[in-house]
PDB file of N, CA and C in Angstrom:
ATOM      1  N   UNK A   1       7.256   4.172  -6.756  1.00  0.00           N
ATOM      2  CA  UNK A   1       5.949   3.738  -7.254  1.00  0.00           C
ATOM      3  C   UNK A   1       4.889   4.110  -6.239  1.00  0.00           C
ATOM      4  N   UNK A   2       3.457   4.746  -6.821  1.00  0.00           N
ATOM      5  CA  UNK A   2       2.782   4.941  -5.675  1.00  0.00           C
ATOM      6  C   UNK A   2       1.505   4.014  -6.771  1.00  0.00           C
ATOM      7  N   UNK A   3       0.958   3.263  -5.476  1.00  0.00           N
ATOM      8  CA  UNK A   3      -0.540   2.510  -5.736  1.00  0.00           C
ATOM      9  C   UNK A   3      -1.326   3.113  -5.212  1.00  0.00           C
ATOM     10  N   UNK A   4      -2.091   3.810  -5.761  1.00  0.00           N
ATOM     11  CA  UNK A   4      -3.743   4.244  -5.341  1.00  0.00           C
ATOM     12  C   UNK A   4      -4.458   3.527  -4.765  1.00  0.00           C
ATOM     13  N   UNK A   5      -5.376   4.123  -3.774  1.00  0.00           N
ATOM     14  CA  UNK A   5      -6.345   2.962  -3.113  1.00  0.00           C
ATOM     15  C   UNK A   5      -7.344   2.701  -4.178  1.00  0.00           C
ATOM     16  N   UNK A   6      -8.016   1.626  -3.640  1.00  0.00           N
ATOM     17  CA  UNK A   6      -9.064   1.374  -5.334  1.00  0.00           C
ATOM     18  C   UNK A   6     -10.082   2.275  -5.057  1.00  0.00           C
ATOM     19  N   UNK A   7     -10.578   2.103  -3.343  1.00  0.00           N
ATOM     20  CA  UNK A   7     -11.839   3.306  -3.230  1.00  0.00           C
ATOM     21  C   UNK A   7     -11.805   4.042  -1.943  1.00  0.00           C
ATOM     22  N   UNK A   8     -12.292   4.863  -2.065  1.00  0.00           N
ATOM     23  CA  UNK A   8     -11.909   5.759  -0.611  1.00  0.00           C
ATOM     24  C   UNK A   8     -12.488   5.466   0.838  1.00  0.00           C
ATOM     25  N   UNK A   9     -12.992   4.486   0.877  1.00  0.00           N
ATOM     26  CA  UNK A   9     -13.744   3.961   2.208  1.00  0.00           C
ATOM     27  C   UNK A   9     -12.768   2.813   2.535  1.00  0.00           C
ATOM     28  N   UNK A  10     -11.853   2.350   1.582  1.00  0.00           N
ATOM     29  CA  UNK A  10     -10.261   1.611   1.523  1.00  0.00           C
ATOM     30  C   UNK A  10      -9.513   2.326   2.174  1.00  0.00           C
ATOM     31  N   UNK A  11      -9.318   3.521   1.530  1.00  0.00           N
ATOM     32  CA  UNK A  11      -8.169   4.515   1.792  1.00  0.00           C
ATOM     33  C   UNK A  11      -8.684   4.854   3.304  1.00  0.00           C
ATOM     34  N   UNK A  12      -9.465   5.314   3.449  1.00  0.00           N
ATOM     35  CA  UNK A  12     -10.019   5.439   4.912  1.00  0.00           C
ATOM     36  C   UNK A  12     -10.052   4.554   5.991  1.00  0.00           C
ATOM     37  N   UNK A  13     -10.148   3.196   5.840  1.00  0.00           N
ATOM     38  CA  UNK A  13     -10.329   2.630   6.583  1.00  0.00           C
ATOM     39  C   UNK A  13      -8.833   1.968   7.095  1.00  0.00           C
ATOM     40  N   UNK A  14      -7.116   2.218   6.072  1.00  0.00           N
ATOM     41  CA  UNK A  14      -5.934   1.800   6.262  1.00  0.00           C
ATOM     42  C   UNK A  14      -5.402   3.276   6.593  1.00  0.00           C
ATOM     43  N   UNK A  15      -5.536   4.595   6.600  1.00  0.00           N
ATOM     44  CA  UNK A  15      -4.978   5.399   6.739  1.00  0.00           C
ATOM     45  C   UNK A  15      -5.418   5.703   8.039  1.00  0.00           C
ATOM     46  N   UNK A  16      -6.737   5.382   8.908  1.00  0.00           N
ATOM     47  CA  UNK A  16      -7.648   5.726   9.577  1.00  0.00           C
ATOM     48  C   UNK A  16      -7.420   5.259  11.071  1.00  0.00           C
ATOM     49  N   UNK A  17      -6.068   4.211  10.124  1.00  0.00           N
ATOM     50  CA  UNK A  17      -5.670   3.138  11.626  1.00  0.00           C
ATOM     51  C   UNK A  17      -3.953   3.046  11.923  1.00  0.00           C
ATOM     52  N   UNK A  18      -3.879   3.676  12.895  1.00  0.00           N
ATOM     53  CA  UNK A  18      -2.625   3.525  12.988  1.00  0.00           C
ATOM     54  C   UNK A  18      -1.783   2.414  12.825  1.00  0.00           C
ATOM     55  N   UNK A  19      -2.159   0.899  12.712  1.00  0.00           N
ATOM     56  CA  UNK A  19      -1.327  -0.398  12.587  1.00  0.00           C
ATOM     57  C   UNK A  19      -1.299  -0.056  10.848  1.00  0.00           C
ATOM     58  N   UNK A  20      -2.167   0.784  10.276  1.00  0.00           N
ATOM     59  CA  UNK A  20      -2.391   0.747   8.496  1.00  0.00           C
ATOM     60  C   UNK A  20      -1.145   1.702   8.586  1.00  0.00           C
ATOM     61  N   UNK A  21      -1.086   2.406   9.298  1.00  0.00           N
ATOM     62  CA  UNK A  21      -0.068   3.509   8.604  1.00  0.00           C
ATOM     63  C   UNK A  21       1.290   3.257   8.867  1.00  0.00           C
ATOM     64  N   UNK A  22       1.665   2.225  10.326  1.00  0.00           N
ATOM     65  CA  UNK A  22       3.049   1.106  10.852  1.00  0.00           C
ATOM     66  C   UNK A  22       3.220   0.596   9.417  1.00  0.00           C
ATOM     67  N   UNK A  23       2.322  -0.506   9.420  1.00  0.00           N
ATOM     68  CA  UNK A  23       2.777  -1.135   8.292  1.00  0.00           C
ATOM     69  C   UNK A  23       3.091  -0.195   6.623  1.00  0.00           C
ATOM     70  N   UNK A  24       1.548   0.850   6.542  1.00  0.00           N
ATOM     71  CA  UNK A  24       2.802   1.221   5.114  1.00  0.00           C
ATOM     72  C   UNK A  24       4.378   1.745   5.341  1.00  0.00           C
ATOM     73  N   UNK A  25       4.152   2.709   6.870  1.00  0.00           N
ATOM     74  CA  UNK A  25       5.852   3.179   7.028  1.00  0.00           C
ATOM     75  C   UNK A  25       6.812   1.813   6.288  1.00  0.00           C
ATOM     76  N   UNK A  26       6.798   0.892   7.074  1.00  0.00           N
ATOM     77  CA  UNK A  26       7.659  -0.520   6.690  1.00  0.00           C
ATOM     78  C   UNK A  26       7.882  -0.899   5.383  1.00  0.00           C
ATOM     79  N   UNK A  27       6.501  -0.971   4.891  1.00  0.00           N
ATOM     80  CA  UNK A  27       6.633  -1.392   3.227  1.00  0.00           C
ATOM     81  C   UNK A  27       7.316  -0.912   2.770  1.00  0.00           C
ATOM     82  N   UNK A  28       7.544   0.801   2.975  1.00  0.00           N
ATOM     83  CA  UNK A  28       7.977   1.966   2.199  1.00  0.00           C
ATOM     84  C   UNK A  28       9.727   1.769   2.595  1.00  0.00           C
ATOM     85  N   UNK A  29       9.994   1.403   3.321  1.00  0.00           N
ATOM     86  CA  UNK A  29      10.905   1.786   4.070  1.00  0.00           C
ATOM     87  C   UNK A  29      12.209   0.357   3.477  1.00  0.00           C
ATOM     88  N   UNK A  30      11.024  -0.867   3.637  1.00  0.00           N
ATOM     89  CA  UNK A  30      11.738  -2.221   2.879  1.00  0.00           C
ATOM     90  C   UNK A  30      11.951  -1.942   1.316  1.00  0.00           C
ATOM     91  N   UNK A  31      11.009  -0.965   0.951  1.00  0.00           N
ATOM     92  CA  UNK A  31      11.506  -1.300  -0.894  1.00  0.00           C
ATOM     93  C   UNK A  31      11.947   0.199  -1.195  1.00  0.00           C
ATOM     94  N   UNK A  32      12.175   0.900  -0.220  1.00  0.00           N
ATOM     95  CA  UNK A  32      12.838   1.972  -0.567  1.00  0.00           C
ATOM     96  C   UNK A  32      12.219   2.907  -1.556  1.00  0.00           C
ATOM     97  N   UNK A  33      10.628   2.799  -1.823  1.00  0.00           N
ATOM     98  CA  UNK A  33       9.753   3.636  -2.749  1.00  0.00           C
ATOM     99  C   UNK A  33       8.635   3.808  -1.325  1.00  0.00           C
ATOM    100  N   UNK A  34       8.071   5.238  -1.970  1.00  0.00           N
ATOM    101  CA  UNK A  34       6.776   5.715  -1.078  1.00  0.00           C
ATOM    102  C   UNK A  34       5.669   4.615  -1.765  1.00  0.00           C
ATOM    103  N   UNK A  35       4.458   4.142  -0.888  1.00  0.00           N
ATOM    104  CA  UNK A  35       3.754   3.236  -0.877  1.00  0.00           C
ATOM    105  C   UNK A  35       2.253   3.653  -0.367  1.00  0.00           C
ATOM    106  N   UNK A  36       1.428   4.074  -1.823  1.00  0.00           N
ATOM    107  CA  UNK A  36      -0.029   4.003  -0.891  1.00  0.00           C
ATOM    108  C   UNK A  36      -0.857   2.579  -0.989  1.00  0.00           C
ATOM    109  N   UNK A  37      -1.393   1.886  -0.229  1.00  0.00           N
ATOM    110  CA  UNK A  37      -1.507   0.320  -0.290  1.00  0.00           C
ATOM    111  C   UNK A  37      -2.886   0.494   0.107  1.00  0.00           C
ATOM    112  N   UNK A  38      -3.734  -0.090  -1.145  1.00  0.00           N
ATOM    113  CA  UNK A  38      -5.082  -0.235  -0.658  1.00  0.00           C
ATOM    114  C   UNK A  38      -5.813  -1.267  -0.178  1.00  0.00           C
ATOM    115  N   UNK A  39      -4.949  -2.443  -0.458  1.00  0.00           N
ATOM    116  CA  UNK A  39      -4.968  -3.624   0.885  1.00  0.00           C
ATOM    117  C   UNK A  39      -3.798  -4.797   0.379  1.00  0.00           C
ATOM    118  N   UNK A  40      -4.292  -5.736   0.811  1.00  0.00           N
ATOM    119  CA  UNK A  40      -3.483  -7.080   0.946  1.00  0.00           C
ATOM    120  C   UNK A  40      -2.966  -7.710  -0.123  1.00  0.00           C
ATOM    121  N   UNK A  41      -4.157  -7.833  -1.069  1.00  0.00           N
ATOM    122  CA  UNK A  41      -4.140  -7.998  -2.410  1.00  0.00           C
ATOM    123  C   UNK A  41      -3.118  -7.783  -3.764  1.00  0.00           C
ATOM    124  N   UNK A  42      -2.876  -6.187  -2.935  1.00  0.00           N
ATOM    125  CA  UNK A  42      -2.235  -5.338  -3.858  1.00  0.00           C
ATOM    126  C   UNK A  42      -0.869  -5.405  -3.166  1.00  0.00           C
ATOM    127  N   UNK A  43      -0.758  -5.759  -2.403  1.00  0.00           N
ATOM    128  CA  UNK A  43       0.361  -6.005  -1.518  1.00  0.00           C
ATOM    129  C   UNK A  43       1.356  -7.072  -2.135  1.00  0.00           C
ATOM    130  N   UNK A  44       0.944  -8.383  -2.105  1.00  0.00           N
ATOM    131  CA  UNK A  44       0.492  -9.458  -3.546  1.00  0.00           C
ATOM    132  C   UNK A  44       1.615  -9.254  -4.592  1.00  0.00           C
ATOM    133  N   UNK A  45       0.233  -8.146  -5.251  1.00  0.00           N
ATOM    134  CA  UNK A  45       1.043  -7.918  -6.579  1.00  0.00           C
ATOM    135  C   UNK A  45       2.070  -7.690  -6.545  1.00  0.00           C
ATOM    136  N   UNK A  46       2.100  -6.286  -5.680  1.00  0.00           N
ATOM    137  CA  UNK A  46       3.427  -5.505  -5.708  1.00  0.00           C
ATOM    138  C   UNK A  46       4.458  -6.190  -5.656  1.00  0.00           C
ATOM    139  N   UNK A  47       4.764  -7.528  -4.432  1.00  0.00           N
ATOM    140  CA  UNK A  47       6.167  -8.178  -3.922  1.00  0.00           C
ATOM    141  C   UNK A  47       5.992  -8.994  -5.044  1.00  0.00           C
ATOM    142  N   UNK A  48       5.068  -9.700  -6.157  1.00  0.00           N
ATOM    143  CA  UNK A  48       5.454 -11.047  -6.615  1.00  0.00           C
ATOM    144  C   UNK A  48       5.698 -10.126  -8.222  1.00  0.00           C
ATOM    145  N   UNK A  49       5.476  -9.111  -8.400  1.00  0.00           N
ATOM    146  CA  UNK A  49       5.435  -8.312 -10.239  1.00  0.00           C
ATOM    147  C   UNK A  49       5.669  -6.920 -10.076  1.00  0.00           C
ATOM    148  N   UNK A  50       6.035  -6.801 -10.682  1.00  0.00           N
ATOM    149  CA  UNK A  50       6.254  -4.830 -11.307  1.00  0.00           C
ATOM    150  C   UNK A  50       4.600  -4.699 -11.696  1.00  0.00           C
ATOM    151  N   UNK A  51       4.233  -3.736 -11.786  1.00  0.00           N
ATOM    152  CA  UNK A  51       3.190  -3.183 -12.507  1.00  0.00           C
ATOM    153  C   UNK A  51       3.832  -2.896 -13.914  1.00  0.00           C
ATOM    154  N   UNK A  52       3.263  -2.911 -15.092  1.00  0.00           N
ATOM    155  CA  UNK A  52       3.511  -2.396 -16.487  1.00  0.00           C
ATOM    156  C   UNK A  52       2.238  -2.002 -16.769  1.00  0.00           C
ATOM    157  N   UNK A  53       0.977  -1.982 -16.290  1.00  0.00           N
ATOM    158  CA  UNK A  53      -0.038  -0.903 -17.084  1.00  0.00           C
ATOM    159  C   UNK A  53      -0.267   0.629 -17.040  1.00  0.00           C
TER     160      UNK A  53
END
């Protein structure tokens, strides 16, 4: 599953930082899918639901 950032000053500001890019390695690495994470929120979703839209 890949999540899009919602906006690119998001995407910039977690890709931009190396602790943003530790932690997606990890995410990716715990659920065994590549992971673009546009913050916390979505983070959230992801561990508590599947996406279906």
């Amino acid at each position: 599953v890949i999540v899009w950032p919602r906006d690119a000053g998001t995407a910039a500001a977690l890709v931009g930082d190396e602790g943003g890019r530790v932690f997606l390695r990890a995410i990716s690495a715990a659920s065994g899918l590549p992971v673009c994470l546009a913050g916390a929120h979505d983070l959230h979703d992801i561990q508590r639901k599947p996406r279906t839209r």
